[in-house]
Protein backbone atom coordinates (compact mmCIF):
# COMPACT_ATOMS: atom_id res chain seq x y z
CA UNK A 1 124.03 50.31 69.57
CA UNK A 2 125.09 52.48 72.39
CA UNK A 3 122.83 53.02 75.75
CA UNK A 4 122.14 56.68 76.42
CA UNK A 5 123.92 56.10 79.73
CA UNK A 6 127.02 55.78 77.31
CA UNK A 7 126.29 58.61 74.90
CA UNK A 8 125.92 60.59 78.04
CA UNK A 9 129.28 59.99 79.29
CA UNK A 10 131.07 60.35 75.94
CA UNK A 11 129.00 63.78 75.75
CA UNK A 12 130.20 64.59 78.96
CA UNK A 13 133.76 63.77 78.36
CA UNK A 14 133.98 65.66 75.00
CA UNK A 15 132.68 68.86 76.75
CA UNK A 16 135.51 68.48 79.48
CA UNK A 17 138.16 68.45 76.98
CA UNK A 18 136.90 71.09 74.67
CA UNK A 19 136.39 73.22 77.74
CA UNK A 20 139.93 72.41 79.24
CA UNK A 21 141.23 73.28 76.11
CA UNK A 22 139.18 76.16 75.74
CA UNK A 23 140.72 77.53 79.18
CA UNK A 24 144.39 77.09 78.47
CA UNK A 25 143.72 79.04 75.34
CA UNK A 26 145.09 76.08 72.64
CA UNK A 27 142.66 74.40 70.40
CA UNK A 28 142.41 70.31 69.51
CA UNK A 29 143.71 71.35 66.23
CA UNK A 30 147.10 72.59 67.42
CA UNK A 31 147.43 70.22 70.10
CA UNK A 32 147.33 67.33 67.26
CA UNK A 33 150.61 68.81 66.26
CA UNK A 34 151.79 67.25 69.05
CA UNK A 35 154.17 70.05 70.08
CA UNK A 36 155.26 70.86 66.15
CA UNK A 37 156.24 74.17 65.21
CA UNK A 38 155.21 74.37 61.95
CA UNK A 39 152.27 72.54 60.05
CA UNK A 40 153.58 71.09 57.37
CA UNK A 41 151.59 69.15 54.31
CA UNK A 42 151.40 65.54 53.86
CA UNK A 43 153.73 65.18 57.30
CA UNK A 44 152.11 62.95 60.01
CA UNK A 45 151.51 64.45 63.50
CA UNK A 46 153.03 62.67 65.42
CA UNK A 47 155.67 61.52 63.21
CA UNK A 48 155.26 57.71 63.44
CA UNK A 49 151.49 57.93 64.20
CA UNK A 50 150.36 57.25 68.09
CA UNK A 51 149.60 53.46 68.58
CA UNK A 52 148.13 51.58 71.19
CA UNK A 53 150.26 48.35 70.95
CA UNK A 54 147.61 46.81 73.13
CA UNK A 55 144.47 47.16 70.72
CA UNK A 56 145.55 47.70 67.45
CA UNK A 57 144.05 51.31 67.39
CA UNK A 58 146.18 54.00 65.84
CA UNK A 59 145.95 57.92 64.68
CA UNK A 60 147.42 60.63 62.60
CA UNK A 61 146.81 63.77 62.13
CA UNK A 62 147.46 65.75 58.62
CA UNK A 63 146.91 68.07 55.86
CA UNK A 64 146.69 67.48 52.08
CA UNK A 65 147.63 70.48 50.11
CA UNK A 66 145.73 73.88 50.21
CA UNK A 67 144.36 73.21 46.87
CA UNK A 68 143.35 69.56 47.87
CA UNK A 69 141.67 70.41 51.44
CA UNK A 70 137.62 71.65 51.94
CA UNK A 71 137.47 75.11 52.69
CA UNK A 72 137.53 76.21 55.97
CA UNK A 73 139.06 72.81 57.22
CA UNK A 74 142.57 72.79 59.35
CA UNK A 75 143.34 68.79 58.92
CA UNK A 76 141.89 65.59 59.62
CA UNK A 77 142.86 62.37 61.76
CA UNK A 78 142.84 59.09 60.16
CA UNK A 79 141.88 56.68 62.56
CA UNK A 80 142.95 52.80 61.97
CA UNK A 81 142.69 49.37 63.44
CA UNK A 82 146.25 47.23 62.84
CA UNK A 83 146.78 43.38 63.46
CA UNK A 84 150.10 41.21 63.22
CA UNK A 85 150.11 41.90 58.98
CA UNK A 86 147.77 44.28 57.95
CA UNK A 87 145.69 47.35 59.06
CA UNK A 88 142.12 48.90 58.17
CA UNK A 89 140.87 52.64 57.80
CA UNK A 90 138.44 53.08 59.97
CA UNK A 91 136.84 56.76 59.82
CA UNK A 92 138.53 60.01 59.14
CA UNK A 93 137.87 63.23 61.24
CA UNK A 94 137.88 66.61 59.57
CA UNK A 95 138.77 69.65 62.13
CA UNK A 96 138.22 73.29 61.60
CA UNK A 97 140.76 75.80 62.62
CA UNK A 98 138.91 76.44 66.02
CA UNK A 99 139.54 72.62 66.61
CA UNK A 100 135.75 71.84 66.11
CA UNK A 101 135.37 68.54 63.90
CA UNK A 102 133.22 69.08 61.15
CA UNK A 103 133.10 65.97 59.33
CA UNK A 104 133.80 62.56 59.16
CA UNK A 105 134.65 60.57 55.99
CA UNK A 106 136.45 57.23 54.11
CA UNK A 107 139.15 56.39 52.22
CA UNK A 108 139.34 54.44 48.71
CA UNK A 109 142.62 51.82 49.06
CA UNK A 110 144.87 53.50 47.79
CA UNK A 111 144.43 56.45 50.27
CA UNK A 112 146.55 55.20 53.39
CA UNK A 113 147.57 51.94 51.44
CA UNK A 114 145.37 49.85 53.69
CA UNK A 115 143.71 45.97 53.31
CA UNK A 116 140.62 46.96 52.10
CA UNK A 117 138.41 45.19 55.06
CA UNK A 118 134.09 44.70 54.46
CA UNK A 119 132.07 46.51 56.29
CA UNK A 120 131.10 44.41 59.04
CA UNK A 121 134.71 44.14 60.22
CA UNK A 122 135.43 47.75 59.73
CA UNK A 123 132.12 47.94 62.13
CA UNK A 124 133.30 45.60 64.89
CA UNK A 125 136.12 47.31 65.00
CA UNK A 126 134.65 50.90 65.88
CA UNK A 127 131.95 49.25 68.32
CA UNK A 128 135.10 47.84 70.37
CA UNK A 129 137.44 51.26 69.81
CA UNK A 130 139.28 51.47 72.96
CA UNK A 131 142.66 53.59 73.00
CA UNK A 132 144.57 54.37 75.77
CA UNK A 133 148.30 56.39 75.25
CA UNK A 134 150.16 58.58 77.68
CA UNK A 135 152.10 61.82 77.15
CA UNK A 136 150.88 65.20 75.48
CA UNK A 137 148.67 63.41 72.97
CA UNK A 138 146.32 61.66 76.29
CA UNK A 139 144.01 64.27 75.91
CA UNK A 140 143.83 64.29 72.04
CA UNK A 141 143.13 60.02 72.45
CA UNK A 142 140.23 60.26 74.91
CA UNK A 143 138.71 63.04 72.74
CA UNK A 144 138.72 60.40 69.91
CA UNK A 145 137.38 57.67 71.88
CA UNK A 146 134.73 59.95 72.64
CA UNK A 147 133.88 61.41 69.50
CA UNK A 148 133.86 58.25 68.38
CA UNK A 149 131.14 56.85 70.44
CA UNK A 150 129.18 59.95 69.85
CA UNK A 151 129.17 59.28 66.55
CA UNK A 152 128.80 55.59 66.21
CA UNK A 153 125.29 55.51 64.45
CA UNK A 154 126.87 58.44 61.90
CA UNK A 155 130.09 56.26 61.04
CA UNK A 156 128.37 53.15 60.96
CA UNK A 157 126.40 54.23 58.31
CA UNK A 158 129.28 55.52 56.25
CA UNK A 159 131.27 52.76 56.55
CA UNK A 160 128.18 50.58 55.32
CA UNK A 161 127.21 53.55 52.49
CA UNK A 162 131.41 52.66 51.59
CA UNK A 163 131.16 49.47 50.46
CA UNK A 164 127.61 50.03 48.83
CA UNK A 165 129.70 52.90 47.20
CA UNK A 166 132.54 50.33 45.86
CA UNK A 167 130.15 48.04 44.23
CA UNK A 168 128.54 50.65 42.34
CA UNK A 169 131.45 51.63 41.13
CA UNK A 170 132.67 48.09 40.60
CA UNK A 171 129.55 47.28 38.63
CA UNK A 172 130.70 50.38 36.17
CA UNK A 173 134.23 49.89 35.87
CA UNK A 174 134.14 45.81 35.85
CA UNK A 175 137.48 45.47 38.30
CA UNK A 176 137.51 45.87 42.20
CA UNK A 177 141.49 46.24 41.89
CA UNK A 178 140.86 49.06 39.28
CA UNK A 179 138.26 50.34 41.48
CA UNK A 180 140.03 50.44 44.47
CA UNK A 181 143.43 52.07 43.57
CA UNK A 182 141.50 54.50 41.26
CA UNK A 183 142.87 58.40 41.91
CA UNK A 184 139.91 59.88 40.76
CA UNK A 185 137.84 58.14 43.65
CA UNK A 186 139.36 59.46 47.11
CA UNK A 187 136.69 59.67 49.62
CA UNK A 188 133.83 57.63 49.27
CA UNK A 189 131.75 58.74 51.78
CA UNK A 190 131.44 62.06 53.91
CA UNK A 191 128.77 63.82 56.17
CA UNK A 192 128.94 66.71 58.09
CA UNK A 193 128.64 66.74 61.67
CA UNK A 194 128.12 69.51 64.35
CA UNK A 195 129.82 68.81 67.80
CA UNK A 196 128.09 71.67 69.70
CA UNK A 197 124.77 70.64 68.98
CA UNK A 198 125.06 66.63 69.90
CA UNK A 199 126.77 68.21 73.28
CA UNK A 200 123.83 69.84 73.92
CA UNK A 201 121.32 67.15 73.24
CA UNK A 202 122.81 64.71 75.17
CA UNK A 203 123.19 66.99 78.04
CA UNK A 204 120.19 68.53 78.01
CA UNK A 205 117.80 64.71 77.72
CA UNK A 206 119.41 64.16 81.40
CA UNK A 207 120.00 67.47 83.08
């Protein structure tokens, strides 16, 4: 669990960068394009994903087709954890087209072809999330980092609802392999989230 002292500072650096970007008149949505032109489906921005080589953390950021994306939502990041031979979904963040996130989510499997990891790793992993990169796509790593420990208690509890989500469905359709490579079962868990107003009641408890 994250001290307020730490919530305050992620609150605090998540209003910075919204505001900087607010100022030079870009949003977080179009600087995940990572200086693309065009915005094209299924394509990941950047092209070969930004890694931190040091911890294992990664990102993309993409769109699924118009008739396979939430109304009103621009793309999503998928954020993952990677070791030596296999890598781990960790949360996925939904942006609008003002660059506001609006929700957070998980994969099934099959979604980013990952090692299916339980829970409690999947949680250590977002209590240590650390990334550091350089270049254009700084910005859009600390605002991650940020919104990430913001969020902690929120994707905790997805991650957790997740695997309570896969047995259920295990217990119906008697295989786990089934289960988990299943195309009818995408995201598993979701909740919507509202940026603006966490900003302002982490600000306002100490100012």
């Amino acid at each position: 669990m994250l001290i307020q002292s730490n919530l305050w500072l992620a609150a605090q650096e998540l209003a910075s960068i919204q505001m900087k970007y607010a100022e030079s008149g870009r949003t977080l949505s179009e600087a995940a394009l990572c200086g693309a032109k065009e915005f094209v489906e299924w394509q990941h921005y950047p092209t070969n994903d930004l890694v931190d080589e040091v911890s294992g953390y990664e990102f993309y950021y993409h769109a699924h087709s118009a008739d396979e994306m939430p109304n009103g939502e621009h793309g999503h990041f998928h954020v993952i954890k990677r070791d030596t031979k296999s890598f781990h979904h960790l949360i996925g963040i939904a942006l609008n087209p003002k660059g506001l996130p609006t929700r957070l989510f998980t994969t099934n499997q099959w979604v980013t072809g990952e090692e299916m990891a339980d829970s409690t790793i999947v949680v250590r992993s977002i209590q240590g999330f650390e990334m550091v990169t350089k270049g254009r796509m700084a910005l859009v790593t600390k605002w991650i980092s940020a919104l990430i420990k913001l969020f902690t208690t929120e994707i905790e509890d997805l991650i957790l609802e997740r695997d309570q989500k896969i047995v259920q469905l295990v217990g119906k359709q008697g295989n786990r392999g089934l289960v988990l490579n299943s195309k009818k079962h995408h995201v598993l868990t979701e909740c919507k989230i509202d940026l603006m107003g966490r900003l302002s009641d982490h600000l306002l408890v100490v100012n």
